[in-house]
N, C-alpha and C. Protein backbone atom coordinates (compact mmCIF):
# COMPACT_ATOMS: atom_id res chain seq x y z
N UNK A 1 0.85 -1.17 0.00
CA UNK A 1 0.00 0.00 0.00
C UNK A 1 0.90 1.23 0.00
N UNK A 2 0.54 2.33 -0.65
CA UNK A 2 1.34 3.65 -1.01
C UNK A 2 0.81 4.37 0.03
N UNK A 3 1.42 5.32 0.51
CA UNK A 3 1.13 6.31 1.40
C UNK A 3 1.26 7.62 0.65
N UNK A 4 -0.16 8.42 0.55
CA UNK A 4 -0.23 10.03 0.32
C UNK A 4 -0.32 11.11 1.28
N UNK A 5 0.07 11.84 1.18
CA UNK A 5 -0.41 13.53 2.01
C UNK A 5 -0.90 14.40 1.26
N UNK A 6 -1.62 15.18 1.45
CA UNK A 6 -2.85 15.97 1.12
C UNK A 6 -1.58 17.15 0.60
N UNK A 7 -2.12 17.72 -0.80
CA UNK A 7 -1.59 18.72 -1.19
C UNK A 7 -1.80 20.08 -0.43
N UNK A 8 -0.85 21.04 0.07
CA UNK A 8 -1.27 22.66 0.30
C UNK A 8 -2.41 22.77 -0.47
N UNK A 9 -3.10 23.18 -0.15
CA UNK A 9 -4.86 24.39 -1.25
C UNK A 9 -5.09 25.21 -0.12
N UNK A 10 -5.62 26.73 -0.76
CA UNK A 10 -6.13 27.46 -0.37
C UNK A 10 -7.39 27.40 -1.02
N UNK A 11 -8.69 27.99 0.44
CA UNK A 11 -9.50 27.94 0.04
C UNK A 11 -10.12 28.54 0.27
N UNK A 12 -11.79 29.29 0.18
CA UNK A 12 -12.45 30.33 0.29
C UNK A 12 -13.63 29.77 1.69
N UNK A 13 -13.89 30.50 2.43
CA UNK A 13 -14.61 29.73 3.14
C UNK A 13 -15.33 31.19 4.44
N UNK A 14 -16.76 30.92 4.90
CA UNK A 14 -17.64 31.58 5.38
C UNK A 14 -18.13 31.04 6.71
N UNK A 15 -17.85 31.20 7.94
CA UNK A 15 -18.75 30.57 9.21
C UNK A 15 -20.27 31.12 9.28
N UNK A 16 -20.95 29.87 9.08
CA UNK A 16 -22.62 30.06 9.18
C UNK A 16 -22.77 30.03 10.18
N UNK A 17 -23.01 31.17 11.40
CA UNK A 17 -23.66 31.14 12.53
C UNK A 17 -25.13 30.95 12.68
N UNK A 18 -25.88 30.85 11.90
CA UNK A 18 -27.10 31.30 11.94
C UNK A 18 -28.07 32.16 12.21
N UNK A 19 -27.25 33.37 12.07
CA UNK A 19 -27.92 34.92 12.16
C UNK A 19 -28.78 35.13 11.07
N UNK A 20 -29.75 35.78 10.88
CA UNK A 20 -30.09 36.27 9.57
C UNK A 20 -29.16 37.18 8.71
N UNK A 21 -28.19 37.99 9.24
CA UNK A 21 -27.72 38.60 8.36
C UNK A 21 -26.38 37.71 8.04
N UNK A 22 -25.68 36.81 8.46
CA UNK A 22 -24.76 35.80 8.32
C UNK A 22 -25.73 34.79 7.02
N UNK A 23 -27.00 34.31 6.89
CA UNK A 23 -27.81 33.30 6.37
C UNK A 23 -27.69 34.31 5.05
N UNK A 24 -27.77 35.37 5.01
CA UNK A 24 -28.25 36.26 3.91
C UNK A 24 -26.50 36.44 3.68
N UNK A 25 -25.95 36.64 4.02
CA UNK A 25 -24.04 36.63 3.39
C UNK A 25 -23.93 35.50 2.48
N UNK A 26 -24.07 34.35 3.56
CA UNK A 26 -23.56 33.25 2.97
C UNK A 26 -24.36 32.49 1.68
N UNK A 27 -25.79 32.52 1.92
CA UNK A 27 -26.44 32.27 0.65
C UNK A 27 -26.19 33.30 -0.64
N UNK A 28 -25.92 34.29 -0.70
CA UNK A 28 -25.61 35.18 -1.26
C UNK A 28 -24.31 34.91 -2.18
N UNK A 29 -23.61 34.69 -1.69
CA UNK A 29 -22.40 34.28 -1.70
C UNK A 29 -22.55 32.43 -2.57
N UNK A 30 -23.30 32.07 -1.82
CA UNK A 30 -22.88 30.71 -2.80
C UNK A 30 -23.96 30.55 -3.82
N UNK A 31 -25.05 31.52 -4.09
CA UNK A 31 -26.23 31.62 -5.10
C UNK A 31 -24.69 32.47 -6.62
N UNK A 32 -24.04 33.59 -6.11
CA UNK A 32 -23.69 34.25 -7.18
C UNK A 32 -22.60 32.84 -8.00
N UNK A 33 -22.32 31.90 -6.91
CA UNK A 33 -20.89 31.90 -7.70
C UNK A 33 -21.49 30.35 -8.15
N UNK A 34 -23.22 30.01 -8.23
CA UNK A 34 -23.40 28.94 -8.67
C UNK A 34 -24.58 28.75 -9.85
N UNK A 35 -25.18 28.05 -9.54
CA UNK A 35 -26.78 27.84 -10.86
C UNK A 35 -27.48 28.88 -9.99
N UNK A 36 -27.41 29.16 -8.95
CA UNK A 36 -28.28 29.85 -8.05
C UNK A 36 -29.59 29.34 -7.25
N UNK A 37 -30.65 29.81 -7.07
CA UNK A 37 -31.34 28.99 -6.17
C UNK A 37 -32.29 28.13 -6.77
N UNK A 38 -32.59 27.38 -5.98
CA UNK A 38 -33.72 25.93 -6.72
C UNK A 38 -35.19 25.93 -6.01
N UNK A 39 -36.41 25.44 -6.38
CA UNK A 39 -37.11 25.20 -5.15
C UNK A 39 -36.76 24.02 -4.58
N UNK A 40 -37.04 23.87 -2.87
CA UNK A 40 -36.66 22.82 -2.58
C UNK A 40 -37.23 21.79 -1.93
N UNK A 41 -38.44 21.80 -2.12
CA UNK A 41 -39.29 20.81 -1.61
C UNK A 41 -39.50 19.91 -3.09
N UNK A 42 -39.17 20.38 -4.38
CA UNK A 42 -39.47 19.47 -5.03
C UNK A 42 -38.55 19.00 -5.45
N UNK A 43 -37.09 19.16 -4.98
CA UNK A 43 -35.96 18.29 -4.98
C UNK A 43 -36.27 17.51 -3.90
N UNK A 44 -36.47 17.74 -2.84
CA UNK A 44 -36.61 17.01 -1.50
C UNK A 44 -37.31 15.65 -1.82
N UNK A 45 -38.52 15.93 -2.57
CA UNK A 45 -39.81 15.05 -2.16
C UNK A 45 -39.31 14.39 -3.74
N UNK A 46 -38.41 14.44 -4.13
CA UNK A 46 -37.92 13.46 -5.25
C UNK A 46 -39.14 13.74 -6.74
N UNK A 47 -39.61 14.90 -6.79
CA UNK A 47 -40.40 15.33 -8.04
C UNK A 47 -39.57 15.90 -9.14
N UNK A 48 -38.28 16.66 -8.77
CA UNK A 48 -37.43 17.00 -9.75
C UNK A 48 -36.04 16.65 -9.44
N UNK A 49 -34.83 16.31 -10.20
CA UNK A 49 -33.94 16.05 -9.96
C UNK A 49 -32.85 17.43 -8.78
N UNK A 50 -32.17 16.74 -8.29
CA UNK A 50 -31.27 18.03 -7.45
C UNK A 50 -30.37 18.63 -8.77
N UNK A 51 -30.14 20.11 -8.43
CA UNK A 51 -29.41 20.65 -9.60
C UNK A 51 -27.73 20.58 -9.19
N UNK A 52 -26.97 20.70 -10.11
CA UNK A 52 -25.68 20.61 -10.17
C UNK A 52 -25.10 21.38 -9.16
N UNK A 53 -25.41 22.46 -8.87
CA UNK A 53 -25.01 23.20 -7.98
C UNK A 53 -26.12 24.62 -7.57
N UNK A 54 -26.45 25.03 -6.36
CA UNK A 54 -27.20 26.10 -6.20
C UNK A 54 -27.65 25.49 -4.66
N UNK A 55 -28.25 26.68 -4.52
CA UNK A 55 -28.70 27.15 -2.77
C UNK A 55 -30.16 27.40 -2.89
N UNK A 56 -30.67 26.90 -1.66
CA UNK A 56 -32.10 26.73 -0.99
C UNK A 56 -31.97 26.78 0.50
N UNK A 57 -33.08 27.11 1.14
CA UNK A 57 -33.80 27.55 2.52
C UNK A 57 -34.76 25.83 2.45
N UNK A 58 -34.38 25.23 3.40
CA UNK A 58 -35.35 24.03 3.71
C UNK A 58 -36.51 24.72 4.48
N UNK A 59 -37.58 24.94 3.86
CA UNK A 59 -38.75 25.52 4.41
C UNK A 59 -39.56 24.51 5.67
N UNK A 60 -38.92 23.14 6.05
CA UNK A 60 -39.38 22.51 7.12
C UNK A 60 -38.40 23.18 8.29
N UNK A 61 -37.27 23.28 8.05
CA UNK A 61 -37.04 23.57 9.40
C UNK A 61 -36.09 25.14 9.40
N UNK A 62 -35.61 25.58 8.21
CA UNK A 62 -34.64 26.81 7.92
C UNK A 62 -33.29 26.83 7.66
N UNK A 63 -33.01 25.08 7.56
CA UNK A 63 -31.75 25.37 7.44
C UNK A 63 -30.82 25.15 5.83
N UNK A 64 -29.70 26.09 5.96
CA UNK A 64 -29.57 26.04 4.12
C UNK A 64 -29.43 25.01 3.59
N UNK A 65 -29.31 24.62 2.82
CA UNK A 65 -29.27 23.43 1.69
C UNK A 65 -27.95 23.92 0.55
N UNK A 66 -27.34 23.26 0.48
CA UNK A 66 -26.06 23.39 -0.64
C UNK A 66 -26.45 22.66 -2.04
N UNK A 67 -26.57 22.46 -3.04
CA UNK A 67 -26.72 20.97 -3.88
C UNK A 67 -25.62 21.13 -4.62
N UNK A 68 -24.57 19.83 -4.92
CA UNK A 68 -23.47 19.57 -5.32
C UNK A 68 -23.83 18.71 -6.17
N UNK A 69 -22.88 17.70 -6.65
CA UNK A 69 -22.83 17.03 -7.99
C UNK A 69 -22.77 15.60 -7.15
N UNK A 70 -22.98 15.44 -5.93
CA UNK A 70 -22.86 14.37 -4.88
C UNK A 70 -24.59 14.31 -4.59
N UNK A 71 -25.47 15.60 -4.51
CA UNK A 71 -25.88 15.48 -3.71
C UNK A 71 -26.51 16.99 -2.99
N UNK A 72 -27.75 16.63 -2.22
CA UNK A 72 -28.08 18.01 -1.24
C UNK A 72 -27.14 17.82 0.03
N UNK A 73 -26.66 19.07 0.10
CA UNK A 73 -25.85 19.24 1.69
C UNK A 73 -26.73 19.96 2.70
N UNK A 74 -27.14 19.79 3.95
CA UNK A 74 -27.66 20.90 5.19
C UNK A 74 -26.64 21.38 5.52
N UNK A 75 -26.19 22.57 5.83
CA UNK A 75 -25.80 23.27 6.65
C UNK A 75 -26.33 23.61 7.87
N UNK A 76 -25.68 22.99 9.13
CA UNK A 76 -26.17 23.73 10.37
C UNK A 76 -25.62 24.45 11.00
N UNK A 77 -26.13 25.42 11.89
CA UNK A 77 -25.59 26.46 12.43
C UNK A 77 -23.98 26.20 12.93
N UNK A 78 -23.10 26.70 12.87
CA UNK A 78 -21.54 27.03 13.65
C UNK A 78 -20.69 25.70 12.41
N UNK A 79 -21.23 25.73 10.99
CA UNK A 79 -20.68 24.92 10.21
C UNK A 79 -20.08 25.78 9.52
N UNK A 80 -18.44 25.45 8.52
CA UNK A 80 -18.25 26.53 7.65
C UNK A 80 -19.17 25.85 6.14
N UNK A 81 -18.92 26.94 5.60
CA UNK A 81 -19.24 26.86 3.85
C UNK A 81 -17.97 27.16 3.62
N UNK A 82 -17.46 26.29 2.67
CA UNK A 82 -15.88 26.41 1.53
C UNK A 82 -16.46 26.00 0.51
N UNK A 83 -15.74 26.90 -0.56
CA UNK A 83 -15.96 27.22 -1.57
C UNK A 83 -14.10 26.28 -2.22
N UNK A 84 -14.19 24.98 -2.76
CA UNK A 84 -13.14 24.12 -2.64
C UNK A 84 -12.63 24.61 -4.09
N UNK A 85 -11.13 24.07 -4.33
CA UNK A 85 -10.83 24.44 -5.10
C UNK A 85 -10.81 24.20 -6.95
N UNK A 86 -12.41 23.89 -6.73
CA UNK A 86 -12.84 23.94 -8.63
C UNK A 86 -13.68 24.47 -8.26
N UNK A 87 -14.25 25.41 -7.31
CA UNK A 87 -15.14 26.02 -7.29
C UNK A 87 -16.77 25.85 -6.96
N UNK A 88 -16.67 24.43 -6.45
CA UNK A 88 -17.84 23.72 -5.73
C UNK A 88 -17.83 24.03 -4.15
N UNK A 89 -19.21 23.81 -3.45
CA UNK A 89 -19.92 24.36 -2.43
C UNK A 89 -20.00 23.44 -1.61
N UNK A 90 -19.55 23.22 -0.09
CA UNK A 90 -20.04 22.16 0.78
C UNK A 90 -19.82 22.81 2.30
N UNK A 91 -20.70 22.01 3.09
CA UNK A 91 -20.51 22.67 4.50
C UNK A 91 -19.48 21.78 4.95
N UNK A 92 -18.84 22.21 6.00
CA UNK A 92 -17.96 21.15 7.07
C UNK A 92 -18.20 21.70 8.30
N UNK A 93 -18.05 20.38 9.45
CA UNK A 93 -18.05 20.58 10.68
C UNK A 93 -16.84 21.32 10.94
N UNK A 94 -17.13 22.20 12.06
CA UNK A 94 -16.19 22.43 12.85
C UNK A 94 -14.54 22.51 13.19
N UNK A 95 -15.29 21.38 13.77
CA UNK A 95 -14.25 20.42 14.25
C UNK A 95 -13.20 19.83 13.18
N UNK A 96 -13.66 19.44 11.93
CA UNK A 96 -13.15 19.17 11.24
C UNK A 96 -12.59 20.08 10.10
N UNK A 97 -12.76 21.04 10.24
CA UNK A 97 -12.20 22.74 9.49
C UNK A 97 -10.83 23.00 10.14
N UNK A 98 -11.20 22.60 11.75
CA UNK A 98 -10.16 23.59 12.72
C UNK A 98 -8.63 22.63 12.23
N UNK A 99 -9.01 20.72 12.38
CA UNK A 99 -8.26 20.31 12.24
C UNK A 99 -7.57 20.00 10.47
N UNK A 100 -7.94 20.38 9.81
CA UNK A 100 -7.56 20.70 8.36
C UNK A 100 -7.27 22.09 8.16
N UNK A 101 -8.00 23.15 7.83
CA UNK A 101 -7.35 24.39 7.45
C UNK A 101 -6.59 25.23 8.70
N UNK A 102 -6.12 26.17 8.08
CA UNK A 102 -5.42 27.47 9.03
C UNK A 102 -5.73 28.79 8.50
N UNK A 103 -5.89 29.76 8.86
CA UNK A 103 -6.15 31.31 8.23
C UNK A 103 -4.82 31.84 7.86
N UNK A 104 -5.03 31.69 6.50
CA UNK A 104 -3.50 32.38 5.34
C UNK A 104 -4.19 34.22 5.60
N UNK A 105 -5.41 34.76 5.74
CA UNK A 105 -5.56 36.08 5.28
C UNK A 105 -7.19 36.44 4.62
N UNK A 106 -7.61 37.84 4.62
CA UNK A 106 -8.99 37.88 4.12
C UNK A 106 -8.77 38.51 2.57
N UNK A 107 -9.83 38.70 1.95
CA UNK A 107 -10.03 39.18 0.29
C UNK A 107 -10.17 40.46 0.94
N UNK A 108 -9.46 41.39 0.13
CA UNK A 108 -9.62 42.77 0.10
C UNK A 108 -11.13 42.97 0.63
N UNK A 109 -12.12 42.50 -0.09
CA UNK A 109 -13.45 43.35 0.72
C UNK A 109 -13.97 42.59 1.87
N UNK A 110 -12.52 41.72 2.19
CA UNK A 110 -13.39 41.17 3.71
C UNK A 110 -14.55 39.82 3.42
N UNK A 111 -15.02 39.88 2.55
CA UNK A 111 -16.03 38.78 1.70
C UNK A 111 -15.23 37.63 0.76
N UNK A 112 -15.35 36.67 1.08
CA UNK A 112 -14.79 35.44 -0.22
C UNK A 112 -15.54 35.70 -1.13
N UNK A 113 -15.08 35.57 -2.45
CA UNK A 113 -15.62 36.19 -3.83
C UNK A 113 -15.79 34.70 -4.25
């Protein structure tokens, strides 16, 4: 068996606290840089396929929805959103952010583009 290590990447990434004005950043943010938003009860309830990429509000309980090429993601509150490096959308725990990335620095306007 071969042994790998994970290449250096930088990456773009947003902590969802679950504020409204944090919910309104971060959807914002991953609507511009994707298909944009979907409805989502009729991805949910399996009436239309999930789209390649774009953002939704789960109207059962509020929490965001990511859709990737895997799949719908939830985001729950104190999760980040990274924006990985081809330019796809996923939440991560915590816990598991702290122990993978480090803070290289912010984008000039303070916002991941």
């Amino acid at each position: 068996m071969a042994r790998y290590r994970k290449k250096p990447v930088e990456i773009e990434a947003m902590l969802f606290d679950g504020t409204t004005a944090e919910t309104h950043s971060v959807y914002q943010w991953v609507e511009r840089n994707t298909l944009g938003s979907f409805e989502p009860l009729d991805v949910i309830e399996g009436r239309k396929p999930y789209p390649e990429s774009g953002v939704s509000i789960d109207p059962r309980d509020g929490r965001m929805i990511i859709s990737t090429l895997e799949g719908l993601h939830w985001v729950d509150r104190g999760d980040y959103v990274i924006r990985g490096v081809a330019g796809e959308f996923y939440p991560c725990k915590p816990d598991i952010f702290a122990a993978t990335y480090e803070r290289v620095g912010d984008d000039l306007d303070g916002e991941p583009s």
